[in-house]
Protein backbone atom coordinates (compact mmCIF):
# COMPACT_ATOMS: atom_id res chain seq x y z
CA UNK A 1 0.00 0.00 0.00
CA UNK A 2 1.17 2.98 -0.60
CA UNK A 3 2.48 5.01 1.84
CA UNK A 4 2.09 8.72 1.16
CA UNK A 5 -0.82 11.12 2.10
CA UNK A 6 -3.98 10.70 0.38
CA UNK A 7 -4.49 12.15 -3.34
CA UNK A 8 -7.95 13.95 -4.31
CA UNK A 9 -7.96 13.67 -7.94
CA UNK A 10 -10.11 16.85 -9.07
CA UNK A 11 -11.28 16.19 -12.74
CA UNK A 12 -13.52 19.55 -13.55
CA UNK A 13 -13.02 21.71 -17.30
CA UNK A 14 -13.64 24.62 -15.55
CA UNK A 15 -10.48 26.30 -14.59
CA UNK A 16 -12.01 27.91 -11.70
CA UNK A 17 -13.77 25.49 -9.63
CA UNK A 18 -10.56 23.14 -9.90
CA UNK A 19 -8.46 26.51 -8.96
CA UNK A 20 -11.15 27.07 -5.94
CA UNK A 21 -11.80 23.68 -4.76
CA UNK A 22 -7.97 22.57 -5.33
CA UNK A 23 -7.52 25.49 -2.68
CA UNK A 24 -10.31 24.59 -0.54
CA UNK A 25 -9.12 21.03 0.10
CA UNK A 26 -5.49 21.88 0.10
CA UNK A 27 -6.49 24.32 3.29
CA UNK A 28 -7.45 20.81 5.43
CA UNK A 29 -4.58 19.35 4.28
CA UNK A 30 -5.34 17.22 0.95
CA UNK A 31 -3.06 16.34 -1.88
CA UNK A 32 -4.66 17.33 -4.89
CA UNK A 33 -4.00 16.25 -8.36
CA UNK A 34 -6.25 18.47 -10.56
CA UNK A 35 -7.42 17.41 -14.06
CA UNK A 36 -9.26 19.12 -17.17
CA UNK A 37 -10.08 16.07 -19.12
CA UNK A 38 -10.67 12.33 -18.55
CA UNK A 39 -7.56 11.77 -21.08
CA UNK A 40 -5.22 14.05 -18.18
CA UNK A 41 -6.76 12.17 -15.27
CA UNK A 42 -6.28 8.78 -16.47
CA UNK A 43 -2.14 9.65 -17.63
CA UNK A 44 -1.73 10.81 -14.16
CA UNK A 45 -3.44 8.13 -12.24
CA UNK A 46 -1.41 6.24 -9.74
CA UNK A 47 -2.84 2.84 -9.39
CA UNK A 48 -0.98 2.48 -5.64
CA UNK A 49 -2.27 6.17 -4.58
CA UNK A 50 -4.83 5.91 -2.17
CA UNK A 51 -7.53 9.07 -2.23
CA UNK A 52 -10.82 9.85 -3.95
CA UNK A 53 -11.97 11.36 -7.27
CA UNK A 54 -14.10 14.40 -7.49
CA UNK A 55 -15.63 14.11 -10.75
CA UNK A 56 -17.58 16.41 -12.61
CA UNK A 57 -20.80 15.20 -14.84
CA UNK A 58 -20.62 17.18 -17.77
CA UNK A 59 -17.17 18.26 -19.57
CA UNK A 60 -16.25 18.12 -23.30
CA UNK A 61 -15.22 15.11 -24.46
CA UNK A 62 -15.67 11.86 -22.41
CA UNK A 63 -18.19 12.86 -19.96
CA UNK A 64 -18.23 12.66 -15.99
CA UNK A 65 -21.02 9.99 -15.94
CA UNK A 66 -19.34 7.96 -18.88
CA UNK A 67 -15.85 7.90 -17.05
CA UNK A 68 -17.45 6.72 -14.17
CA UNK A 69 -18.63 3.31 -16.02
CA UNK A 70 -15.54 2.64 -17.15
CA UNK A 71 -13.26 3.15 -14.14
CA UNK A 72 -13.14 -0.23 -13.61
CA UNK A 73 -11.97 -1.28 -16.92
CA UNK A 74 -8.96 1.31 -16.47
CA UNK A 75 -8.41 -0.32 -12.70
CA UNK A 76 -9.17 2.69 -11.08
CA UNK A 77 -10.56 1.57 -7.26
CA UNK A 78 -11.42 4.95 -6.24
CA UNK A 79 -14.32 6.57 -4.72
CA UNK A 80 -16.26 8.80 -6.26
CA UNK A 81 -17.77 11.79 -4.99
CA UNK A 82 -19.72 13.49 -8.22
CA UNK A 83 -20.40 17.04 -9.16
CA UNK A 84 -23.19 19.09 -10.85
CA UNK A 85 -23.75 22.62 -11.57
CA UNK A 86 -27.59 20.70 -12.42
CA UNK A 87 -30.68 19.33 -10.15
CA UNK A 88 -30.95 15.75 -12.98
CA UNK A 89 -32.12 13.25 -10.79
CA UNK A 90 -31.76 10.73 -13.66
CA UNK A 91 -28.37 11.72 -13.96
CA UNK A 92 -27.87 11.05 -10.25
CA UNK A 93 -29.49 7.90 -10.37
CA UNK A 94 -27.47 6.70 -13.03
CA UNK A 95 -24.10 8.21 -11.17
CA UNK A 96 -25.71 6.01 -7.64
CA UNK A 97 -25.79 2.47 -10.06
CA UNK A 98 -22.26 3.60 -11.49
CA UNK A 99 -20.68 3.31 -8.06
CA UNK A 100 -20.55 7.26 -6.93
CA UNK A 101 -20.31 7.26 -3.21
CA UNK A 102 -21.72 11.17 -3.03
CA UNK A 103 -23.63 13.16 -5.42
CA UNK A 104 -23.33 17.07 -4.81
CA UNK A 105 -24.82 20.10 -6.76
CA UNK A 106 -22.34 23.47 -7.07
CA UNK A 107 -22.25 25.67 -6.21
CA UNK A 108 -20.94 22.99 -3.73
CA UNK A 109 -21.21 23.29 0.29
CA UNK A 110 -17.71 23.46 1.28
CA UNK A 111 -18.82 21.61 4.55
CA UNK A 112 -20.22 18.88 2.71
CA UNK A 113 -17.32 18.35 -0.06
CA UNK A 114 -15.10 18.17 2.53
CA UNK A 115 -16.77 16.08 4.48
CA UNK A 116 -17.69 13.86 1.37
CA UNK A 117 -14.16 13.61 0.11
CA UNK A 118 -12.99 12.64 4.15
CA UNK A 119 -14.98 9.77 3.68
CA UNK A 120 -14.55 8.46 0.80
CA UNK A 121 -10.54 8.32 1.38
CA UNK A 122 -11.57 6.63 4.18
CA UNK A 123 -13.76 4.36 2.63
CA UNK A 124 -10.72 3.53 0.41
CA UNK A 125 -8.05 3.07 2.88
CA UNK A 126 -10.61 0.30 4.44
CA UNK A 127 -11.00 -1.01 0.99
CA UNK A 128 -7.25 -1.50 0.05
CA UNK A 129 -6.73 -2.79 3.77
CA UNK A 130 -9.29 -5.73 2.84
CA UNK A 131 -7.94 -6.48 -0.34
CA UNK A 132 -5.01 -6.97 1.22
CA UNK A 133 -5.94 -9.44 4.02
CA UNK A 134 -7.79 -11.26 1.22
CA UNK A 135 -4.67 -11.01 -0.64
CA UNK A 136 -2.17 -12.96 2.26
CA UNK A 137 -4.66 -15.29 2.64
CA UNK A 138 -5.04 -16.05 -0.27
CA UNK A 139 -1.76 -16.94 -0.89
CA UNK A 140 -1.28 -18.86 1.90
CA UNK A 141 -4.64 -20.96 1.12
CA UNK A 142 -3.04 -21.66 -2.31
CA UNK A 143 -0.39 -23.97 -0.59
CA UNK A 144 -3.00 -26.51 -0.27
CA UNK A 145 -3.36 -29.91 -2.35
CA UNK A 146 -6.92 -30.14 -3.53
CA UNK A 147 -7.56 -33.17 -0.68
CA UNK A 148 -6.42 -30.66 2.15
CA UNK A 149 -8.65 -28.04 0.34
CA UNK A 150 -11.77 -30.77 0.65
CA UNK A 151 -10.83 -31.17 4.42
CA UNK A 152 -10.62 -27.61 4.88
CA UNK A 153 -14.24 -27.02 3.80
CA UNK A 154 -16.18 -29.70 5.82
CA UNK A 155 -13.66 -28.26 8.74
CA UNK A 156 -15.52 -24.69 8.22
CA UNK A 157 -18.61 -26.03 8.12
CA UNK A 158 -18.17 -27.72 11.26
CA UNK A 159 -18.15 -31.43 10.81
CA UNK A 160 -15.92 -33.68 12.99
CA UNK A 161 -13.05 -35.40 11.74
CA UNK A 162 -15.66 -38.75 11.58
CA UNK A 163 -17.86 -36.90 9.33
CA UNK A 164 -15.46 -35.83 7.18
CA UNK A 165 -14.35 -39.09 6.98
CA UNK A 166 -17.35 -40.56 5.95
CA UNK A 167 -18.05 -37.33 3.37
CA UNK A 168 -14.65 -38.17 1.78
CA UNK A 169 -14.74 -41.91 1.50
CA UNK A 170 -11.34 -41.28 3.85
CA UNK A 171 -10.31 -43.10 7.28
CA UNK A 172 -10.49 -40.62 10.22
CA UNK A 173 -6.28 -41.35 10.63
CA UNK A 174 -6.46 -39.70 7.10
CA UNK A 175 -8.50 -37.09 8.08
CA UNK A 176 -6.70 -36.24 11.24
CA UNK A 177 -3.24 -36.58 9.18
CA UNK A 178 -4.81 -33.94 6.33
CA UNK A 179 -6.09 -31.48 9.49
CA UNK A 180 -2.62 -31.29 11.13
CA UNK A 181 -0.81 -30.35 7.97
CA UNK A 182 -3.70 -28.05 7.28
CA UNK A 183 -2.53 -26.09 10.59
CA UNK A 184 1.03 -26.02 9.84
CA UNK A 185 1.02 -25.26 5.95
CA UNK A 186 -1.75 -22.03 7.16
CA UNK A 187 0.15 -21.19 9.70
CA UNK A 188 -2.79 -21.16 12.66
CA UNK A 189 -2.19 -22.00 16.15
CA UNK A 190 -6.46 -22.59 16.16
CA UNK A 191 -9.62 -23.77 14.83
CA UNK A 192 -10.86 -19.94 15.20
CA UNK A 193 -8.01 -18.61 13.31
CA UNK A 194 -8.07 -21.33 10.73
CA UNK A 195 -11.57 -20.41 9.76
CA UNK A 196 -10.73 -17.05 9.26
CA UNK A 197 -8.04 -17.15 7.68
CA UNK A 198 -10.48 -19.20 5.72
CA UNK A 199 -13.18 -16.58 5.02
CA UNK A 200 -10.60 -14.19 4.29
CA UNK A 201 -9.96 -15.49 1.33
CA UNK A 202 -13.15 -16.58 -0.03
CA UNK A 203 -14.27 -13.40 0.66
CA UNK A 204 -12.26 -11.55 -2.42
């Protein structure tokens, strides 16, 4: 992860309101990496930063709404806070199913940009800690042989070594053999920390 201060990527064509709000969030202490166009936002994207995009709706070019769709194709994991200078509920609807975490009009409430933007580099720093939890135990779970995997499962779901056995057409010495190399290959000192070690990685 990476370990510098948050980045606000600003992405407005109006030279003002990125000049005003670059200030505003600058004054709270925010890196911000302004933009005029999706083409500038998406050459200066750091796929390790971790932050938040601002994101106006309508500019020339690619709009606000249609970048939003397709941040995930460009791996761009950010949250989105969006702006209008225009009421269009459809437009916010279609923002709220494109995975915008805040919808605000402008003129914008400072309060409530700020407060927006705090959040969603929040919401990311949670994000990218998950991912990589998932990540570790993920790799760790991929030591497994597909019998230990099998074992692992019925383990979860909470059947004793007996059941398993009979589940597995195995003998219980089989069973108990496959459970102790389950512990040391994971790495788990329990049964609580082998099952979530577990979920972890199903999870991603």
């Amino acid at each position: 992860m990476n370990q510098q201060s948050p980045v606000v990527y600003l992405l407005d064509d109006d030279d003002g309101v990125r000049g005003s709000l670059s200030m505003l969030l600058s004054s709270v202490g925010l890196r911000v990496q302004a933009a005029a166009n999706a083409e500038a936002f998406i050459a200066s994207f750091d796929r390790d930063a971790i932050g938040c995009l601002i994101l106006d709706i309508r500019m020339p070019g690619e709009s606000g709404l249609q970048l939003l769709e397709r941040l995930p194709t460009l791996g761009v994991d950010l949250p989105v806070v969006m702006l209008t200078g225009h009421g269009d509920m459809a437009a916010c609807r279609r923002a709220f199913r494109g995975g915008a975490m805040e919808f605000l009009t402008k003129p914008v409430d400072e309060d409530a940009l700020i407060d927006a933007v705090q959040a969603a580099v929040r919401t990311h720093i949670a994000s990218r800690e998950r991912g990589a939890v998932t990540r570790a135990a993920q790799e760790r779970l991929a030591r497994l042989t597909e019998r230990e995997r099998e074992v692992l499962v019925h383990i979860v779901d909470g059947l004793s070594n007996k059941q398993i056995a009979r589940r597995l057409d195995l003998s219980p010495r089989t069973v108990e053999t496959h459970r102790a190399n389950l512990f040391e290959k994971l790495g788990v000192d329990s049964l609580a920390q082998l099952v979530r070690l577990y979920l972890d990685g199903v999870r991603g």
